[in-house]
N, C-alpha and C. Protein backbone atom coordinates (compact mmCIF):
# COMPACT_ATOMS: atom_id res chain seq x y z
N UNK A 1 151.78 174.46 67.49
CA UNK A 1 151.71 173.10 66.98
C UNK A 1 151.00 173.09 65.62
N UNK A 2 149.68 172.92 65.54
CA UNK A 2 148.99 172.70 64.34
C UNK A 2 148.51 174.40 64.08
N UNK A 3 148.75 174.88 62.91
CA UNK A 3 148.45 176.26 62.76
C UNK A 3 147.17 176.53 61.18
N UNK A 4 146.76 174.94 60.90
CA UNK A 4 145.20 175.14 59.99
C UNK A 4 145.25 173.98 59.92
N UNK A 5 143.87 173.35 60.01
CA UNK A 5 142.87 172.05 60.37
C UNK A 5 142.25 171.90 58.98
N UNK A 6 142.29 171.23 58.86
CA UNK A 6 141.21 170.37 57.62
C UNK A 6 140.16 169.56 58.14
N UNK A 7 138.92 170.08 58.38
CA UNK A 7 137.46 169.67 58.58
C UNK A 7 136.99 168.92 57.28
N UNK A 8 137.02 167.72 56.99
CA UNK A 8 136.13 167.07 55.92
C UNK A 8 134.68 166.68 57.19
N UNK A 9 133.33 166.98 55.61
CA UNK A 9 132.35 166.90 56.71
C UNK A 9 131.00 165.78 55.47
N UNK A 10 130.52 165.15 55.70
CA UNK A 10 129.37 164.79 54.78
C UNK A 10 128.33 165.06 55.10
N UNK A 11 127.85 165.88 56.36
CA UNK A 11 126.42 166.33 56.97
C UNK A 11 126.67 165.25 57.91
N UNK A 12 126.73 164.35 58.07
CA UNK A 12 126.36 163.38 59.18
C UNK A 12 126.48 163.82 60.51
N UNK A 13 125.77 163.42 61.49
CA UNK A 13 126.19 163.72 62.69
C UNK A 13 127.06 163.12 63.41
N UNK A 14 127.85 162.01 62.77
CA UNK A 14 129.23 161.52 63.85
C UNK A 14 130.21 162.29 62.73
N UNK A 15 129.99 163.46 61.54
CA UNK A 15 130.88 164.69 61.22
C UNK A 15 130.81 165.53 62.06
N UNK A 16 129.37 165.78 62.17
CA UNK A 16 129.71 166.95 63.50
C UNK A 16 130.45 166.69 64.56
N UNK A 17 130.40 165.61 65.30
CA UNK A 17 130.94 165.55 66.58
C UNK A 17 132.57 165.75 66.30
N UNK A 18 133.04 165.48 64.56
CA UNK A 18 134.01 165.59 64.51
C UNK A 18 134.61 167.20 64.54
N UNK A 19 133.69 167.62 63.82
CA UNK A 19 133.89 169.53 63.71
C UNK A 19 134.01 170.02 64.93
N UNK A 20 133.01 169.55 65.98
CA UNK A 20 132.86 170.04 67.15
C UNK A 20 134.68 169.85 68.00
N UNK A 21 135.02 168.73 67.48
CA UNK A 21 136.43 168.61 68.16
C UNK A 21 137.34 169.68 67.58
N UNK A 22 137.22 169.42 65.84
CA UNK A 22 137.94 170.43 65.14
C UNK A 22 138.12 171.95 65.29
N UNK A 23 136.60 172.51 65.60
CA UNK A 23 137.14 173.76 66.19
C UNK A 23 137.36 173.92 67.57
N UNK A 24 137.24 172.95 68.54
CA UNK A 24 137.86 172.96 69.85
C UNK A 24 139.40 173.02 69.65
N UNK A 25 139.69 172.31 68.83
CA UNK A 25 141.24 172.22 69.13
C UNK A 25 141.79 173.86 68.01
N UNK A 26 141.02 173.87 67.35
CA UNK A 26 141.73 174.95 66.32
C UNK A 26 141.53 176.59 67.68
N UNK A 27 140.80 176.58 67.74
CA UNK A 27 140.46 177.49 69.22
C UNK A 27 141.47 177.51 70.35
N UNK A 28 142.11 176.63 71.07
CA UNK A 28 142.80 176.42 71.66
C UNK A 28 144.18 176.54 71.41
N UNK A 29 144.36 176.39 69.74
CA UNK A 29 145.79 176.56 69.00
C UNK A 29 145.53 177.83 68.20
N UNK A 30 144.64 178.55 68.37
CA UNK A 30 144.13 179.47 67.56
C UNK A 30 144.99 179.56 65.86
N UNK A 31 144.44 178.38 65.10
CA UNK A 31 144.55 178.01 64.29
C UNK A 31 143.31 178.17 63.27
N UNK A 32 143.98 178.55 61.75
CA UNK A 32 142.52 178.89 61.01
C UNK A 32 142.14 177.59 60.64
N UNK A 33 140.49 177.36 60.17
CA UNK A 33 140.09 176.26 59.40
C UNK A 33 139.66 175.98 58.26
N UNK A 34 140.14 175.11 57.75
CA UNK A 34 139.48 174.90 56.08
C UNK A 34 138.13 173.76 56.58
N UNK A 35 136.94 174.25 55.97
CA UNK A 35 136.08 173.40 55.99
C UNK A 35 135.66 172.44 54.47
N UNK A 36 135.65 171.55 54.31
CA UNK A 36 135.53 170.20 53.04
C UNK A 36 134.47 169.10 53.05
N UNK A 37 133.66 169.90 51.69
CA UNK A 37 132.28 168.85 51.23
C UNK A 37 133.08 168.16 50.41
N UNK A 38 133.15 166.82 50.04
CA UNK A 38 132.83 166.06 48.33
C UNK A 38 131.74 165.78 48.28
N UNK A 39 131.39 165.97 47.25
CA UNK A 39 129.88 165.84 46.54
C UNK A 39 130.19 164.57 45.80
N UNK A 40 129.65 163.43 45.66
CA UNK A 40 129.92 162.34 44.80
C UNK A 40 129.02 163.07 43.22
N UNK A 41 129.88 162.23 42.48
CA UNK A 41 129.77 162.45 40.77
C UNK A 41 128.34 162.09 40.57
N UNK A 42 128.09 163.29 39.54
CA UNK A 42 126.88 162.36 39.18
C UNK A 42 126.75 161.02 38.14
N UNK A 43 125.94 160.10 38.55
CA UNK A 43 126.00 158.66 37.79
C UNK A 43 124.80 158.46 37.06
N UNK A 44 124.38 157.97 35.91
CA UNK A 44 123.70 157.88 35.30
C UNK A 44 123.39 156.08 34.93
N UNK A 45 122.75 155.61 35.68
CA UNK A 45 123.14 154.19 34.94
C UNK A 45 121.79 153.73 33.88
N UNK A 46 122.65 153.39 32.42
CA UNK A 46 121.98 153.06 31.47
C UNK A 46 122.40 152.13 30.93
N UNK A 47 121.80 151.60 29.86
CA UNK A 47 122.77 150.58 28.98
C UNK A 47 122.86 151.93 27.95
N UNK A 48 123.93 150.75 27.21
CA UNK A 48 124.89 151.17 26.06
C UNK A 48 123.60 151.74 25.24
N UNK A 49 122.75 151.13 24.57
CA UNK A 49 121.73 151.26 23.54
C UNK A 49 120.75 152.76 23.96
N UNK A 50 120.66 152.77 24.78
CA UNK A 50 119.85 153.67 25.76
C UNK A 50 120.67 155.25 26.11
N UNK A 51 119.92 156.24 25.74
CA UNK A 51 120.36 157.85 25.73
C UNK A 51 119.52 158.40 26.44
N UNK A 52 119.62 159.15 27.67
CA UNK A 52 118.88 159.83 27.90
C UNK A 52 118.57 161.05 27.32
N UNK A 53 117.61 161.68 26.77
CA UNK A 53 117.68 163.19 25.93
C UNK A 53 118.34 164.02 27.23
N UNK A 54 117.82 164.19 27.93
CA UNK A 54 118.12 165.54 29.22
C UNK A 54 119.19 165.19 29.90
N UNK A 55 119.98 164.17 29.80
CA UNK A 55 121.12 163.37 30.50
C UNK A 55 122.16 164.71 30.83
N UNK A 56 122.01 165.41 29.88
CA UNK A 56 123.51 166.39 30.26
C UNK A 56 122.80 167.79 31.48
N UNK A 57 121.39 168.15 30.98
CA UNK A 57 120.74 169.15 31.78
C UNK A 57 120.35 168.17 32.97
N UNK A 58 120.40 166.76 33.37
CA UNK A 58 120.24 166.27 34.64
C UNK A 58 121.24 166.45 35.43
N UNK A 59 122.84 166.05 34.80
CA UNK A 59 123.89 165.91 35.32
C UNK A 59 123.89 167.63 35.76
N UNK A 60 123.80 169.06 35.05
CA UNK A 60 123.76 170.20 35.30
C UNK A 60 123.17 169.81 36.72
N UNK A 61 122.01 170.03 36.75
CA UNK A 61 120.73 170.05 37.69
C UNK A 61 120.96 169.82 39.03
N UNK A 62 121.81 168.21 38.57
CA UNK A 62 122.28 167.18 39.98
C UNK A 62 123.48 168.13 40.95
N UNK A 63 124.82 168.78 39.81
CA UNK A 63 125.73 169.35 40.32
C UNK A 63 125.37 170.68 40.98
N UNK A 64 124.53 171.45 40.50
CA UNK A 64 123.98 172.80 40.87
C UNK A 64 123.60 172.52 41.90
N UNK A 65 122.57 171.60 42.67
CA UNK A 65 121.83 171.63 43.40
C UNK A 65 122.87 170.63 44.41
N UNK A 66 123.38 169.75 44.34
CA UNK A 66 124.40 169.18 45.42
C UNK A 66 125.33 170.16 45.81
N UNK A 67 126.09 170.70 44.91
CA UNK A 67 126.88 172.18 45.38
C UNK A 67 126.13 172.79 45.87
N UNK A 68 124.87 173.19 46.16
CA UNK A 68 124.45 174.51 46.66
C UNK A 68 124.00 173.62 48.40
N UNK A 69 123.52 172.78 48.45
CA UNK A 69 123.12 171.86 49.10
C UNK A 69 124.87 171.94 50.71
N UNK A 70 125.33 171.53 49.59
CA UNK A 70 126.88 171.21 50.44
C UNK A 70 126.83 172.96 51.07
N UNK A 71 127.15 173.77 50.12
CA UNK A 71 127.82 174.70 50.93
C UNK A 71 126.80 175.34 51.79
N UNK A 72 126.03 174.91 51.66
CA UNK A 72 124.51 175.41 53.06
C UNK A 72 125.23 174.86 53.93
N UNK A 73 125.39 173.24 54.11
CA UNK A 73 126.05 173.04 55.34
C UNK A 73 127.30 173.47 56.08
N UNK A 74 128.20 173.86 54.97
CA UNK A 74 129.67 174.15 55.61
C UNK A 74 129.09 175.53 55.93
N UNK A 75 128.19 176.45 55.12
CA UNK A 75 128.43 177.55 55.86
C UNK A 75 127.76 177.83 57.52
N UNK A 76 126.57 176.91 57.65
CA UNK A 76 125.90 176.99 58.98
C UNK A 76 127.63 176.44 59.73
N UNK A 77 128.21 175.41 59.33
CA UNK A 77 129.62 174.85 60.04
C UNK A 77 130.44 176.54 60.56
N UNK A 78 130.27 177.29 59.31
CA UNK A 78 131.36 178.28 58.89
C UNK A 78 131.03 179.11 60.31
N UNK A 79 129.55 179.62 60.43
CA UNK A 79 129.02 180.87 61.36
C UNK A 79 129.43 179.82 62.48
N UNK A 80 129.50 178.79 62.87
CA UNK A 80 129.63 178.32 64.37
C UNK A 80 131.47 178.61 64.56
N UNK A 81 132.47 178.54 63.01
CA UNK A 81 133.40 178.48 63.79
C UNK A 81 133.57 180.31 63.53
N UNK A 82 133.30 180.85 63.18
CA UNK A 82 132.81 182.43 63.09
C UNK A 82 132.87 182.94 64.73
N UNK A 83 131.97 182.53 65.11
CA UNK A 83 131.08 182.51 66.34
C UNK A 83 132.56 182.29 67.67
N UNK A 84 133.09 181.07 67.42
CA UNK A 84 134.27 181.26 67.84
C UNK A 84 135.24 181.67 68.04
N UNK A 85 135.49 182.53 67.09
CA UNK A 85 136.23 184.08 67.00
C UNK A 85 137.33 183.22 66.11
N UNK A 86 137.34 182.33 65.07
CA UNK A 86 138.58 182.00 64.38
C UNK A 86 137.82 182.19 62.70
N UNK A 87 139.24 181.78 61.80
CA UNK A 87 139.09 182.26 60.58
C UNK A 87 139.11 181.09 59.85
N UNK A 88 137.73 181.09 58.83
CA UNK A 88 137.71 179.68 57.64
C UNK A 88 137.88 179.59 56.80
N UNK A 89 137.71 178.61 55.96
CA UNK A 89 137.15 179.22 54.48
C UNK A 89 137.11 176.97 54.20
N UNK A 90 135.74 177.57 53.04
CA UNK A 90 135.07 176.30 52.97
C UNK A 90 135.63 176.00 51.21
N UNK A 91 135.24 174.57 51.02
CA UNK A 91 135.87 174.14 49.72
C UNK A 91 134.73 172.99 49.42
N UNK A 92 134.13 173.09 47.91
CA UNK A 92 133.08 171.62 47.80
C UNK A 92 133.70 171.69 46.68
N UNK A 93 134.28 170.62 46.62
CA UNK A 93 134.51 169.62 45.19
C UNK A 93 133.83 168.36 44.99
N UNK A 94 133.92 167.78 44.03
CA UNK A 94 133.08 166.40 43.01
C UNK A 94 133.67 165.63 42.75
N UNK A 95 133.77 164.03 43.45
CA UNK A 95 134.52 163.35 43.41
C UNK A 95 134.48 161.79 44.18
N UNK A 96 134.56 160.58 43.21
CA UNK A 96 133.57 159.92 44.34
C UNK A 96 134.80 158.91 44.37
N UNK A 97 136.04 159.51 44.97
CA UNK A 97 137.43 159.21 45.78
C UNK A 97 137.22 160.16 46.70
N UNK A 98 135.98 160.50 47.86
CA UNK A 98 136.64 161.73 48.94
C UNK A 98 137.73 161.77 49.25
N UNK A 99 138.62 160.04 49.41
CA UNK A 99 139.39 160.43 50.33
C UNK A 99 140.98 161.06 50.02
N UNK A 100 140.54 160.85 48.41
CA UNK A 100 141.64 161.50 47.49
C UNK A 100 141.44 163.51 47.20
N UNK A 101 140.32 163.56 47.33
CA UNK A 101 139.95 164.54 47.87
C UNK A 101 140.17 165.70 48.86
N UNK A 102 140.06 164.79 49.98
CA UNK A 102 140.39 165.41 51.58
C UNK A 102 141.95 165.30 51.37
N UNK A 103 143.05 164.58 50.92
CA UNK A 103 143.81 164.58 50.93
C UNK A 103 144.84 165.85 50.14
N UNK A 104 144.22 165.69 48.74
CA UNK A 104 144.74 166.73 47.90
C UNK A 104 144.56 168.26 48.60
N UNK A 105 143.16 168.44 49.21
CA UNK A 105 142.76 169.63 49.59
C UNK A 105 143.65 170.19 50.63
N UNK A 106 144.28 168.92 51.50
CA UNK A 106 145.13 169.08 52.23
C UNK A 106 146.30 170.07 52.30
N UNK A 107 146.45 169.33 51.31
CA UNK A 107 148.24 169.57 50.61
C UNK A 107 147.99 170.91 49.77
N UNK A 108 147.01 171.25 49.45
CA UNK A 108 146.71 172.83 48.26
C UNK A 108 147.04 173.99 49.50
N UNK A 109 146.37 173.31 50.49
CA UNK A 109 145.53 174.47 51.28
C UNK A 109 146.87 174.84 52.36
N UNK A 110 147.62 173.66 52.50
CA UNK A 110 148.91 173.85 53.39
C UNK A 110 148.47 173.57 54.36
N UNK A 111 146.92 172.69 54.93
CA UNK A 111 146.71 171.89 56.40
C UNK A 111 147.87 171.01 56.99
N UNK A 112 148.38 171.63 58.27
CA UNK A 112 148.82 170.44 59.04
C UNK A 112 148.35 169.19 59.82
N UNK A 113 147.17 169.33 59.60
CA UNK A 113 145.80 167.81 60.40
C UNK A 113 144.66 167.99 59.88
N UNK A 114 144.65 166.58 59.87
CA UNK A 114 143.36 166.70 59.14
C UNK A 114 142.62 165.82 60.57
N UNK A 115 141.33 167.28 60.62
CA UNK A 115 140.37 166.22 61.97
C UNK A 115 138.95 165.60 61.20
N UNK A 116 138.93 164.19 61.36
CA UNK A 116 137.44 163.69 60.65
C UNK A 116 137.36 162.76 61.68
N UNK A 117 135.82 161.90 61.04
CA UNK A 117 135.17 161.05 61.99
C UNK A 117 135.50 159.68 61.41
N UNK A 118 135.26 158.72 61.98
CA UNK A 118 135.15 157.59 61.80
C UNK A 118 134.01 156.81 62.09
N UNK A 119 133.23 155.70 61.16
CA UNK A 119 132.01 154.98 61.58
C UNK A 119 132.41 153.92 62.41
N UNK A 120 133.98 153.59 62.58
CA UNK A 120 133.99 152.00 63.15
C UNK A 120 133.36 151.07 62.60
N UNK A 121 133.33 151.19 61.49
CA UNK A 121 132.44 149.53 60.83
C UNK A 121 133.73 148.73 60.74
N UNK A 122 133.67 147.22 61.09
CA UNK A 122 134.68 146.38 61.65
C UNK A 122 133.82 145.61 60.20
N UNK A 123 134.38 144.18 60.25
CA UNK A 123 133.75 142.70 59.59
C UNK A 123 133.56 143.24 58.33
N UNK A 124 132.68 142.30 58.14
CA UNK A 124 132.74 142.12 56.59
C UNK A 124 131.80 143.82 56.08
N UNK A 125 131.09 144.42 57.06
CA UNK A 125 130.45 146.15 56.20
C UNK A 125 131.71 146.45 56.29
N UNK A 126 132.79 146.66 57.34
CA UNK A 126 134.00 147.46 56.83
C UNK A 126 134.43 147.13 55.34
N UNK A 127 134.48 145.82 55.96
CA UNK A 127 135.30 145.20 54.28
C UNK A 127 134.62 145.80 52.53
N UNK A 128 133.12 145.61 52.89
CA UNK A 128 132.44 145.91 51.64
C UNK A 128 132.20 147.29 51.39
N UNK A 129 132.21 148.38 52.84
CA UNK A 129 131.53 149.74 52.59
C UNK A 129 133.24 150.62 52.52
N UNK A 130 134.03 149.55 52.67
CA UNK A 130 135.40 150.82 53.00
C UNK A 130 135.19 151.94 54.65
N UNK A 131 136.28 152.05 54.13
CA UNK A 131 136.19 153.87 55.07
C UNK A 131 137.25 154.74 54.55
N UNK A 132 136.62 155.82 54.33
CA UNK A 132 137.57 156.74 53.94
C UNK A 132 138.25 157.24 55.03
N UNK A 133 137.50 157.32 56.15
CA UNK A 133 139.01 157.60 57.62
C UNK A 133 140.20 156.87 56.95
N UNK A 134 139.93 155.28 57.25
CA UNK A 134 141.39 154.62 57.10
C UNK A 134 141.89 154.61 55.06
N UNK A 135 141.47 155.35 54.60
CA UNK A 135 142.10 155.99 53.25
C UNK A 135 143.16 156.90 53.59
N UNK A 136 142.66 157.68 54.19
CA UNK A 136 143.23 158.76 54.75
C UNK A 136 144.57 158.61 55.14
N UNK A 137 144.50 157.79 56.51
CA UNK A 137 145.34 157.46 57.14
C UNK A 137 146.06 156.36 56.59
N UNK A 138 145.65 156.29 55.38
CA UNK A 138 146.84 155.25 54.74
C UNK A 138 147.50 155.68 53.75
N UNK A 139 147.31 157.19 53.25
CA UNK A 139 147.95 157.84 52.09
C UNK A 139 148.59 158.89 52.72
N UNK A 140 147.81 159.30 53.74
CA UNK A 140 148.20 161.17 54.00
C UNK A 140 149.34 161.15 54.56
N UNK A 141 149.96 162.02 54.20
CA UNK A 141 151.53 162.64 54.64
C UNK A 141 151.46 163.52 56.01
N UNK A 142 150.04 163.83 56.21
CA UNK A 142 150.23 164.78 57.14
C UNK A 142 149.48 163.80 58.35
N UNK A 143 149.39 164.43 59.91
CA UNK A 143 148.52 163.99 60.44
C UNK A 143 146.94 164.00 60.38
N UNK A 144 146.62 162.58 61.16
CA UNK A 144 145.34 162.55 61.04
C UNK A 144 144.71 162.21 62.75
N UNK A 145 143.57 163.29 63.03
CA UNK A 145 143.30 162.77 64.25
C UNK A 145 141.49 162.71 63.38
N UNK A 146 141.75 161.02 64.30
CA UNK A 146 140.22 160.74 64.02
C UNK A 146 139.38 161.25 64.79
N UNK A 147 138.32 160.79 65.11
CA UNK A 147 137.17 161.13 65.95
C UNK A 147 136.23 159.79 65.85
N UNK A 148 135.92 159.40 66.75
CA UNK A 148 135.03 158.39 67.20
C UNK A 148 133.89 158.20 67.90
């Protein structure tokens, strides 16, 4: 059936519970996994009149250290699906569209599902905070199994 999974993860722990499904099922289909940080961009907010001198060695600073940050987590992710006896490989890109992101990575990598979590925010936080689950599932070509 599904023969490589797309794990998008942000550290959170209703991600994990999603990973935890993701390599259950990739295990069972003995299917390899791609594991996926986005790192949001770095933002600087100033006015127009206003320069920061170090603005470009911050933005360095911010990306170095969020990339290194991210792939700490996918790789502790990486040794658990290791540990499982299946095969990964992790991806952090910069981008504060994840869900354009998780999607593209999709389609590079040749995933047939993509497994992520969902917060369930309903009312008006859905309305104002978004969700990139239902991004997902409103662009992606491929399947999507949520997690809840």
């Amino acid at each position: 059936m599904f023969k490589h999974i797309l794990l998008p993860t942000d550290g959170s722990k209703l991600a994990d519970r999603a990973i935890i499904h993701g390599i259950n099922l990739a295990k069972s289909l003995g299917a390899k996994v791609t594991l996926l940080s986005v790192v949001p961009e770095f933002r600087m907010i100033a006015d127009e009149s206003f320069a920061m001198p170090m603005s470009m060695q911050t933005k360095q600073r911010y990306e170095k250290e969020a990339t290194v940050i991210a792939e700490k987590k996918l790789a502790t992710v990486s040794a658990r699906i290791a540990k499982a006896g299946l095969q990964s490989a992790s991806v952090v890109v910069s981008s504060d569209l994840p869900y354009q992101q998780i999607i593209e990575v999709a389609r590079k990598r040749k995933c047939d599902v993509v497994v992520m979590a969902s917060h369930g925010r309903r009312g008006l936080t859905g309305l104002l905070l978004g969700s990139e689950t239902v991004k997902v599932l409103t662009h992606s070509k491929i399947p999507v199994l949520v997690v809840r």
